[in-house]
PDB file of N, CA and C in Angstrom:
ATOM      1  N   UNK A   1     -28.174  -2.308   4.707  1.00  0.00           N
ATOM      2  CA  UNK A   1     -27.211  -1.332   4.224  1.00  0.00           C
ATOM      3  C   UNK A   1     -25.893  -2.049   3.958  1.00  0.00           C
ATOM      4  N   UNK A   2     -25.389  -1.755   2.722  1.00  0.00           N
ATOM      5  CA  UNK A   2     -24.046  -2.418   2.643  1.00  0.00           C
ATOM      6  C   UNK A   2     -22.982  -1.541   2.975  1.00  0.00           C
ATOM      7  N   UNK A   3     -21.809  -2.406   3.161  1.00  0.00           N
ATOM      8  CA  UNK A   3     -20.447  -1.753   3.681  1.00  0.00           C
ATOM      9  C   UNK A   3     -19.879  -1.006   2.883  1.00  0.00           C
ATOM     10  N   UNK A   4     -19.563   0.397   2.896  1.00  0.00           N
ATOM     11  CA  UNK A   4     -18.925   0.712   1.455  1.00  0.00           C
ATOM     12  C   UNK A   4     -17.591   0.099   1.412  1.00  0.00           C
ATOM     13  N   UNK A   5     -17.115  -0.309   0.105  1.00  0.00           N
ATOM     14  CA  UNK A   5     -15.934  -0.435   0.549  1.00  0.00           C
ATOM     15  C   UNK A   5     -14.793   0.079  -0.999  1.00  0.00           C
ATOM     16  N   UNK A   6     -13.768   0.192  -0.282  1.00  0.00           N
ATOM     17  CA  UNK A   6     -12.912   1.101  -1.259  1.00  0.00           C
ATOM     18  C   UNK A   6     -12.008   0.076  -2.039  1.00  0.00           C
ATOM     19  N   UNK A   7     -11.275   0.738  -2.968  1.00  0.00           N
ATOM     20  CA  UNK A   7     -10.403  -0.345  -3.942  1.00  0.00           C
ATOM     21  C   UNK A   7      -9.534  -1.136  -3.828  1.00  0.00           C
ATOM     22  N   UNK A   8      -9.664  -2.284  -4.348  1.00  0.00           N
ATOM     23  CA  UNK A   8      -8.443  -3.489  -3.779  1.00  0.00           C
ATOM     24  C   UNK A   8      -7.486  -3.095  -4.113  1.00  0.00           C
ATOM     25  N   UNK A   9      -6.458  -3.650  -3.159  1.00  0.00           N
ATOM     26  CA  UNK A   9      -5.332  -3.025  -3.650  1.00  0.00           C
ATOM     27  C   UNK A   9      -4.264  -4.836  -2.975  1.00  0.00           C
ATOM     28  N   UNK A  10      -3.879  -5.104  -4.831  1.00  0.00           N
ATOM     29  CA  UNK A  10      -3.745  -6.434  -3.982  1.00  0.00           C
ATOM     30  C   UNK A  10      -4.273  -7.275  -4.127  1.00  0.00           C
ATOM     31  N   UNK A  11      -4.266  -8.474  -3.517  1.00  0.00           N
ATOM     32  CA  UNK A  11      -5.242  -9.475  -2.773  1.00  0.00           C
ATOM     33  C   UNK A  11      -5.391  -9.594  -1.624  1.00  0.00           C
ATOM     34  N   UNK A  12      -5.143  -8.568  -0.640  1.00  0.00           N
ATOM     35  CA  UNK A  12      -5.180  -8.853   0.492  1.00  0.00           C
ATOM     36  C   UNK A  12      -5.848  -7.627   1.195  1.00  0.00           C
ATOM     37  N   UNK A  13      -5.768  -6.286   1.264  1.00  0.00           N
ATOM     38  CA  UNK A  13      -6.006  -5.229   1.570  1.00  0.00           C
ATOM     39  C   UNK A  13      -7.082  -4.175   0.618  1.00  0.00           C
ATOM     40  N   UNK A  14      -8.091  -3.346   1.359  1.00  0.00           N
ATOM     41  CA  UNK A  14      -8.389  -2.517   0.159  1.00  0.00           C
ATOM     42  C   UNK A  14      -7.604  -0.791   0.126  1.00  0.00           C
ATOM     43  N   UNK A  15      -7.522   0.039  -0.324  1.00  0.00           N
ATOM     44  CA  UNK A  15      -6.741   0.929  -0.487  1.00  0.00           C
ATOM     45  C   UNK A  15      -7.058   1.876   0.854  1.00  0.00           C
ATOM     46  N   UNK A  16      -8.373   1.480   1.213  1.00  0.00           N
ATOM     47  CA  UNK A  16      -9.156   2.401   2.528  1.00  0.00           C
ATOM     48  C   UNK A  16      -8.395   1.500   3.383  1.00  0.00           C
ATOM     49  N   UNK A  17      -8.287   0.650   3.731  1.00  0.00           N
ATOM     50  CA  UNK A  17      -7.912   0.007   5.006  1.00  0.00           C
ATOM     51  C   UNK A  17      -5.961  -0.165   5.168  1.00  0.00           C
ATOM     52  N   UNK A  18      -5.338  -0.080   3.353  1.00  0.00           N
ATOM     53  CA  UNK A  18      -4.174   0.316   3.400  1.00  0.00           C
ATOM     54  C   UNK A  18      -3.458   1.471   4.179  1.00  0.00           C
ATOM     55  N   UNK A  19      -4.729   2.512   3.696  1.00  0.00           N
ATOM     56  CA  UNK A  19      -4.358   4.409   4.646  1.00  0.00           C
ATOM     57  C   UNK A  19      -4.147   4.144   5.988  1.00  0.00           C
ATOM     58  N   UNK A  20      -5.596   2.986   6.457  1.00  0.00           N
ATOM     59  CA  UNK A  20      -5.526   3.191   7.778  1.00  0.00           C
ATOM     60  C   UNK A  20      -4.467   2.582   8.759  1.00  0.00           C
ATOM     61  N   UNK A  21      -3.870   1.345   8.001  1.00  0.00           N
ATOM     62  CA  UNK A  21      -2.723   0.340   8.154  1.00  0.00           C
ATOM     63  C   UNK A  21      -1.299   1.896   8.250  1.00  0.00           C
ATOM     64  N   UNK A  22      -1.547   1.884   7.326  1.00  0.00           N
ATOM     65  CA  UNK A  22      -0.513   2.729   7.207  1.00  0.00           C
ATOM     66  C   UNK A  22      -0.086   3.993   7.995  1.00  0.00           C
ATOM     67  N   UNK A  23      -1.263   4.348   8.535  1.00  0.00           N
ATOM     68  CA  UNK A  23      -1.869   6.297   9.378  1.00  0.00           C
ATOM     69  C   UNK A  23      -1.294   5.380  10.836  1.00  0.00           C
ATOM     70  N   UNK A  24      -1.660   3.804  10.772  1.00  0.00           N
ATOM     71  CA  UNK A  24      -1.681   3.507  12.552  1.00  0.00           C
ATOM     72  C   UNK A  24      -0.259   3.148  12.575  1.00  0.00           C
ATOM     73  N   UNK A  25       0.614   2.879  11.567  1.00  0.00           N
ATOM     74  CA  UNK A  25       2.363   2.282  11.926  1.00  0.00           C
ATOM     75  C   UNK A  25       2.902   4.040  11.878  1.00  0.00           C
ATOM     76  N   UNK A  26       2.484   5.099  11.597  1.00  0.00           N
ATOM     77  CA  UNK A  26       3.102   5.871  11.014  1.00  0.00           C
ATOM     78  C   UNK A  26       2.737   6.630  12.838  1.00  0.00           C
ATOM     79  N   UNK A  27       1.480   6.442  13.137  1.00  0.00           N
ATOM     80  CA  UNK A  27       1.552   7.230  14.338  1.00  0.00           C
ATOM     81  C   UNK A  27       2.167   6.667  15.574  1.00  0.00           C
ATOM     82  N   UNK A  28       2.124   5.203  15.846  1.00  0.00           N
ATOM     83  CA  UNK A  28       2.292   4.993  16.852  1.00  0.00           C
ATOM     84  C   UNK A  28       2.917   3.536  16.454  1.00  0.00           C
ATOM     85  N   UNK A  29       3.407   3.108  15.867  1.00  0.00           N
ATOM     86  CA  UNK A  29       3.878   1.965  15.295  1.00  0.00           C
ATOM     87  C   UNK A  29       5.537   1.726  15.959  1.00  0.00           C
ATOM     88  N   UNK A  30       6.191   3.012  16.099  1.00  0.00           N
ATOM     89  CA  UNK A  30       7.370   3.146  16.996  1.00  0.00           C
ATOM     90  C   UNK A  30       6.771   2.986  18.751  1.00  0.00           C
ATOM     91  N   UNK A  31       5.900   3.437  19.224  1.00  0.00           N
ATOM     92  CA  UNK A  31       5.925   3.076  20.129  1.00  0.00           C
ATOM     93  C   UNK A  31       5.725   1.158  20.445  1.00  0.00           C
ATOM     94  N   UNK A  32       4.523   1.004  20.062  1.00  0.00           N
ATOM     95  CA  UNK A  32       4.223  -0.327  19.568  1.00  0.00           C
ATOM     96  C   UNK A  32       5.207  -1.249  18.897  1.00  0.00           C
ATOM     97  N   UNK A  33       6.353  -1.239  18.470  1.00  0.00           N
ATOM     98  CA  UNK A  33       7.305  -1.972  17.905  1.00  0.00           C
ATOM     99  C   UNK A  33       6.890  -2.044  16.267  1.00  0.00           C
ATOM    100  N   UNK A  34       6.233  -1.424  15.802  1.00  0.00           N
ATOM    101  CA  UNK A  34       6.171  -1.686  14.332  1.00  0.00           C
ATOM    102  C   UNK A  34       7.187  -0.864  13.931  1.00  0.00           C
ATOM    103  N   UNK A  35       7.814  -1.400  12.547  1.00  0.00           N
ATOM    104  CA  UNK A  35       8.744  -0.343  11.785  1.00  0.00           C
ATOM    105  C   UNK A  35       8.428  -0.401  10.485  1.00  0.00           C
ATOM    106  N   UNK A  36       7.217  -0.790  10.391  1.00  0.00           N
ATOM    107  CA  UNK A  36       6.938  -1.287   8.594  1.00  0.00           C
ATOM    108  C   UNK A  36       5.737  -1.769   8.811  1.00  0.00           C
ATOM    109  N   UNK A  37       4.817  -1.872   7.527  1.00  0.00           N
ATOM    110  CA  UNK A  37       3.715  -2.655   7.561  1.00  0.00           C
ATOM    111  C   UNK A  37       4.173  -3.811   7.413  1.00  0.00           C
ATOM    112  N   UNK A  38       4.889  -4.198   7.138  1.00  0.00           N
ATOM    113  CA  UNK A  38       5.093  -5.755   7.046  1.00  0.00           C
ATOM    114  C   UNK A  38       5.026  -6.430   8.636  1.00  0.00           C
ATOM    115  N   UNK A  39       5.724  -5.833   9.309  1.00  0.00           N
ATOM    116  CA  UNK A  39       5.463  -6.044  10.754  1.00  0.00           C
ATOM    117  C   UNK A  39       4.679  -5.674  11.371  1.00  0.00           C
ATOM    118  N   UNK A  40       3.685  -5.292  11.248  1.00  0.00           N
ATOM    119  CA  UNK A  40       2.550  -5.130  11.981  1.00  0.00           C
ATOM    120  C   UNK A  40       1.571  -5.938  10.979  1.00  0.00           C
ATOM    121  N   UNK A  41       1.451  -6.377  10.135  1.00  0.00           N
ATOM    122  CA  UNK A  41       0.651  -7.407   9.869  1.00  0.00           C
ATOM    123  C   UNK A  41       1.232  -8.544  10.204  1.00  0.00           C
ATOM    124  N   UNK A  42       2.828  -9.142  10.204  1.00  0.00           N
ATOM    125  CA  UNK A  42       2.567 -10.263  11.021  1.00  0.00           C
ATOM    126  C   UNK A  42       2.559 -10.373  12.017  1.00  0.00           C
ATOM    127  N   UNK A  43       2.496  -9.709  12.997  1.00  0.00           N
ATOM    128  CA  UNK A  43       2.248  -9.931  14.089  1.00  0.00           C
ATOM    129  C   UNK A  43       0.773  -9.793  14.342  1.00  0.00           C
ATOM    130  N   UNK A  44      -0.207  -8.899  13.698  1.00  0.00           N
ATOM    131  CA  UNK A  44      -1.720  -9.292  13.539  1.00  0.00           C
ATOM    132  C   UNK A  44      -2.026 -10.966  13.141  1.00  0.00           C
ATOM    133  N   UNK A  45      -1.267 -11.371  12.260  1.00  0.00           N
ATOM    134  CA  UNK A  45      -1.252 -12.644  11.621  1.00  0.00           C
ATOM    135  C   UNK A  45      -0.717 -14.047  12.815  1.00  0.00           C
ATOM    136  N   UNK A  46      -0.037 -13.338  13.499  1.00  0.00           N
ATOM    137  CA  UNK A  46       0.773 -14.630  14.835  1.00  0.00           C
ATOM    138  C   UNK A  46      -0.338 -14.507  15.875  1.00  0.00           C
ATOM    139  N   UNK A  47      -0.915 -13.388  16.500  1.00  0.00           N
ATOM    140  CA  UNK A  47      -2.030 -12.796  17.130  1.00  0.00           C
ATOM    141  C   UNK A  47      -3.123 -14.122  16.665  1.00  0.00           C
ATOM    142  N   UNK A  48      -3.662 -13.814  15.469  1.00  0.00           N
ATOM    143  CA  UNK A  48      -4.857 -14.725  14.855  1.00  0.00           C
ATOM    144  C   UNK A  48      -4.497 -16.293  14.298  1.00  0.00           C
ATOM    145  N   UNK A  49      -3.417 -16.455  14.497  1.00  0.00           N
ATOM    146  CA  UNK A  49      -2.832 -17.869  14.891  1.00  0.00           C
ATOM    147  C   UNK A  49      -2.811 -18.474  16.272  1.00  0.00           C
ATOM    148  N   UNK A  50      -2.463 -18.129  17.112  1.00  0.00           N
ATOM    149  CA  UNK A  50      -2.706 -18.559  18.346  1.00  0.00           C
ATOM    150  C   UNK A  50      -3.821 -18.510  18.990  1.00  0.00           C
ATOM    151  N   UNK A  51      -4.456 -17.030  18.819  1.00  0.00           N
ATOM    152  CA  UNK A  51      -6.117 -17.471  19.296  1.00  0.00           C
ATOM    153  C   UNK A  51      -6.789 -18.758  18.435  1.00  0.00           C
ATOM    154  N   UNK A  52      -6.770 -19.153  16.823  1.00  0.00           N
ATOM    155  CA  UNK A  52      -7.331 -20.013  16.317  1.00  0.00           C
ATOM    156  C   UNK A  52      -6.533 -21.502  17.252  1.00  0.00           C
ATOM    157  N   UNK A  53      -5.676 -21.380  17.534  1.00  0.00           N
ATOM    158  CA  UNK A  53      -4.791 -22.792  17.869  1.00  0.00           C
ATOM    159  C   UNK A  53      -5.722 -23.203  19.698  1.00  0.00           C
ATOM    160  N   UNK A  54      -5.663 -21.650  20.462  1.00  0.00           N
ATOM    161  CA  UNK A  54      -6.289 -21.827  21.321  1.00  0.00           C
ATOM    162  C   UNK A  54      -7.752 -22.526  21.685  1.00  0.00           C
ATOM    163  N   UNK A  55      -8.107 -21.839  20.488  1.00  0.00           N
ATOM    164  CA  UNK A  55     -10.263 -22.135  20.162  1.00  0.00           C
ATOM    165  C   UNK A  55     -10.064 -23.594  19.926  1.00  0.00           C
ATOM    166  N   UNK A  56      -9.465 -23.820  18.592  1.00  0.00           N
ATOM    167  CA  UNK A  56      -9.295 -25.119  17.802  1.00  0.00           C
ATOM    168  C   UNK A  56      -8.784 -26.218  17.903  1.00  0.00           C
ATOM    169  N   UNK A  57      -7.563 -26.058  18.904  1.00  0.00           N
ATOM    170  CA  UNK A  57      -6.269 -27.064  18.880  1.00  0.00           C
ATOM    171  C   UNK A  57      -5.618 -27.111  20.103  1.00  0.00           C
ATOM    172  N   UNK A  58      -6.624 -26.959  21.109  1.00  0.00           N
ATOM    173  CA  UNK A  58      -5.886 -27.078  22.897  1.00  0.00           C
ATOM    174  C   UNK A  58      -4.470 -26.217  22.904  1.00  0.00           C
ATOM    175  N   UNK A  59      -4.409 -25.331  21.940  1.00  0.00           N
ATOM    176  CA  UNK A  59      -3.302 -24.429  21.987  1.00  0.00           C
ATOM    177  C   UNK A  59      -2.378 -24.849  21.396  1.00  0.00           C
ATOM    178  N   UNK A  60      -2.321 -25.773  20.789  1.00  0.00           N
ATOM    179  CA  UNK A  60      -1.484 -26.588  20.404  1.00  0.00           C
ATOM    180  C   UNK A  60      -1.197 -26.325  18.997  1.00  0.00           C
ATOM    181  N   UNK A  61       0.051 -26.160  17.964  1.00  0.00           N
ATOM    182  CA  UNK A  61       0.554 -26.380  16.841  1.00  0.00           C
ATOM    183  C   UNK A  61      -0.257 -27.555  15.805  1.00  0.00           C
ATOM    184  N   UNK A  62      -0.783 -26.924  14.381  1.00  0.00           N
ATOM    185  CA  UNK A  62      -1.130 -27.512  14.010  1.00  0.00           C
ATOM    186  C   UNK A  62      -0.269 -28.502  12.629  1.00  0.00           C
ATOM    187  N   UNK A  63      -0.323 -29.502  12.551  1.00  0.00           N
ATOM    188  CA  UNK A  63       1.057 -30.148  11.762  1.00  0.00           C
ATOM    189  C   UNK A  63       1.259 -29.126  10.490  1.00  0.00           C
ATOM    190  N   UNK A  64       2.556 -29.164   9.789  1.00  0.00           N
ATOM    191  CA  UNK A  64       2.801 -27.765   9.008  1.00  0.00           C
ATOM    192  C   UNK A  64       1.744 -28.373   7.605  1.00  0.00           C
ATOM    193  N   UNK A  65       1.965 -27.101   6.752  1.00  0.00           N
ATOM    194  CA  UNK A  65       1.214 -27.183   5.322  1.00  0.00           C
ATOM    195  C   UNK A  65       1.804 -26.661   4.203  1.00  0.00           C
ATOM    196  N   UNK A  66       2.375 -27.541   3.486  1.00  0.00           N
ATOM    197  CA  UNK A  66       3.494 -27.035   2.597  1.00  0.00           C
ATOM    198  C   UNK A  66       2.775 -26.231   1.226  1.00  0.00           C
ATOM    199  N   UNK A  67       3.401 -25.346   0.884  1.00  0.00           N
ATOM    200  CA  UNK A  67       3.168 -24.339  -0.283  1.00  0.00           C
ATOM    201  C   UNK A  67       2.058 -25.459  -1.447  1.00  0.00           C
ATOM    202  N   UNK A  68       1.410 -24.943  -1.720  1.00  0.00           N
ATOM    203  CA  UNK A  68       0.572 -25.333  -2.748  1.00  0.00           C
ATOM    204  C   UNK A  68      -0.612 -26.740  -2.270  1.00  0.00           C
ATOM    205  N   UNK A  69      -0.741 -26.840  -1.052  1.00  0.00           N
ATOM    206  CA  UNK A  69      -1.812 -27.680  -0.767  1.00  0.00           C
ATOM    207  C   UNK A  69      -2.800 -26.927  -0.013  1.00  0.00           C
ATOM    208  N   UNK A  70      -2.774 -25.675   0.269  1.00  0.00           N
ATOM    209  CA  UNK A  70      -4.294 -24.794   0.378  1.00  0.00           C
ATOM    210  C   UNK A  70      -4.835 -24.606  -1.386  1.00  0.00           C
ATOM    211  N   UNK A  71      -5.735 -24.397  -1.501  1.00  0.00           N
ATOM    212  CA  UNK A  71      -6.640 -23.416  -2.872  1.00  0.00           C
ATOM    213  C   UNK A  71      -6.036 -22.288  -2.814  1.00  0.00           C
ATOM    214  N   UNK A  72      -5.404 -22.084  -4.227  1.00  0.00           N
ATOM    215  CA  UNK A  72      -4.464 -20.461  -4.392  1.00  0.00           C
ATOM    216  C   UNK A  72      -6.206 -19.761  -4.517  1.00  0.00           C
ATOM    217  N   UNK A  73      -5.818 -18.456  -4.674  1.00  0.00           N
ATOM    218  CA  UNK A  73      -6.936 -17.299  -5.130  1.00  0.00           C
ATOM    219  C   UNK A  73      -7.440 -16.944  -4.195  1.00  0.00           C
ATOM    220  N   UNK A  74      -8.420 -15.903  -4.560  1.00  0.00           N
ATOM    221  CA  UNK A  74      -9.531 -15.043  -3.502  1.00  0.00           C
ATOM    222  C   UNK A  74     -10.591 -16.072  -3.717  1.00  0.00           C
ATOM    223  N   UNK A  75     -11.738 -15.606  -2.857  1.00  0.00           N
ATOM    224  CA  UNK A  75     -12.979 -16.785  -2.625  1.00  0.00           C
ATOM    225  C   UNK A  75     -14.251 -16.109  -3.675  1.00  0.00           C
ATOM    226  N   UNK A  76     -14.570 -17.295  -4.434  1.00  0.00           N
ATOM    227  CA  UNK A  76     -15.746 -17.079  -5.015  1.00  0.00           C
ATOM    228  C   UNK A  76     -16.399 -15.959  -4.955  1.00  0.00           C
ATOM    229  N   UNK A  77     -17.401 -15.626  -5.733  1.00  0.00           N
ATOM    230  CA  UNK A  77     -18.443 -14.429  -5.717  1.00  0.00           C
ATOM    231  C   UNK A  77     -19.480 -15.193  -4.426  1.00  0.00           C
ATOM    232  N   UNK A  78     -19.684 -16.831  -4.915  1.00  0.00           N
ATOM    233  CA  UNK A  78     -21.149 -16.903  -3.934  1.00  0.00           C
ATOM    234  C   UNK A  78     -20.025 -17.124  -2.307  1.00  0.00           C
ATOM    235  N   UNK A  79     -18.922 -17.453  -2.033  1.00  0.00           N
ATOM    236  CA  UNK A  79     -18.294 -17.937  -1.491  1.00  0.00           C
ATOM    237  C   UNK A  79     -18.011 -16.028  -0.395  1.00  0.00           C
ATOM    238  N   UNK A  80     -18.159 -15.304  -1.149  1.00  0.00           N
ATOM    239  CA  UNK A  80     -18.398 -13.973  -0.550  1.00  0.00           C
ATOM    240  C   UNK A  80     -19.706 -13.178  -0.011  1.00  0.00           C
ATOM    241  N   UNK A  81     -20.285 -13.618  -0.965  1.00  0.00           N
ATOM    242  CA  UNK A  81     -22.036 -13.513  -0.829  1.00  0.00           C
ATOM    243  C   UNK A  81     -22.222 -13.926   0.710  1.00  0.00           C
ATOM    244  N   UNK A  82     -21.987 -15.031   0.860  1.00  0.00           N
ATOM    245  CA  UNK A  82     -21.930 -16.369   1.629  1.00  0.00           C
ATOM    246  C   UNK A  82     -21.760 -15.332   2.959  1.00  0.00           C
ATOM    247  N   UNK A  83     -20.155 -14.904   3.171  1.00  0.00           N
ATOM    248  CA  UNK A  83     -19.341 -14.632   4.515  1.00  0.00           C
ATOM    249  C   UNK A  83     -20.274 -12.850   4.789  1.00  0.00           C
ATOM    250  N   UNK A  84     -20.424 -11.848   3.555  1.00  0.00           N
ATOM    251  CA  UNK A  84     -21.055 -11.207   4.151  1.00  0.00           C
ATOM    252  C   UNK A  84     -22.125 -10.895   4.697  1.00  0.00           C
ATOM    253  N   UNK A  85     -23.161 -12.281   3.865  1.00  0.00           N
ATOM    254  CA  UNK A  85     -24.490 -12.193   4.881  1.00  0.00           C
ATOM    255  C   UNK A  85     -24.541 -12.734   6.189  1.00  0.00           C
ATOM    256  N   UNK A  86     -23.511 -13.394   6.513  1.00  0.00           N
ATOM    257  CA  UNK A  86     -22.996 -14.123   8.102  1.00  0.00           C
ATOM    258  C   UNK A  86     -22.791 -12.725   9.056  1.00  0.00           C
ATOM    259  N   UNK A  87     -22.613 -11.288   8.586  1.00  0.00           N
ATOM    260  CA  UNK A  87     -22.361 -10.325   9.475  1.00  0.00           C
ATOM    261  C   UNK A  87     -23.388  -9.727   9.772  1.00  0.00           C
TER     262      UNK A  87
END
C-alpha cells in the first residue's frame, strides 16, 4: 500500500504536513516556545543535528560546509524509489 501523499508545497514540505506544522505551532507552539514555523523547524533541524553528530561523530561538530558544495535540488525519481522502498 502506498503512502498517500498530498501537494508539494515548496521543496521541502507537502501542503498535508504544512496544516499539520502549522495546527501544532498554532495549538501549543506558545507553550513549547514556538512563535512561527520557522522556529519550530529549526529547532526540529538542531534536534536532528545533534542526534546525527551523536550516532556519527562522538558528538562532536562536523568541520563547516560552505554554500554550494552539497548537490542543489530534490533527489532523483530512482533516488526516491530507492528511500521509499527502505520503509
Amino acid at each position: 500500500m502506498t503512502r498517500p501523499r498530498g501537494r508539494e508545497k515548496g521543496s521541502y514540505f507537502t501542503e498535508d504536513d504544512l496544516k499539520q506544522i502549522r495546527a501544532a505551532v498554532a495549538a501549543v507552539g506558545q507553550q513549547e516556545g514556538y512563535v512561527s514555523i520557522a522556529d519550530f523547524v529549526e529547532a526540529a533541524a538542531r534536534r536532528e543535528l545533534r542526534r546525527l553528530q551523536r550516532k556519527y561523530n562522538d558528538g562532536r561538530k562536523w568541520p563547516g560546509v560552505e554554500p554550494g558544495e552539497l548537490r542543489p535540488g530534490r533527489r532523483t525519481r530512482a533516488e526516491t524509489a530507492a528511500k521509499e522502498d527502505r520503509r
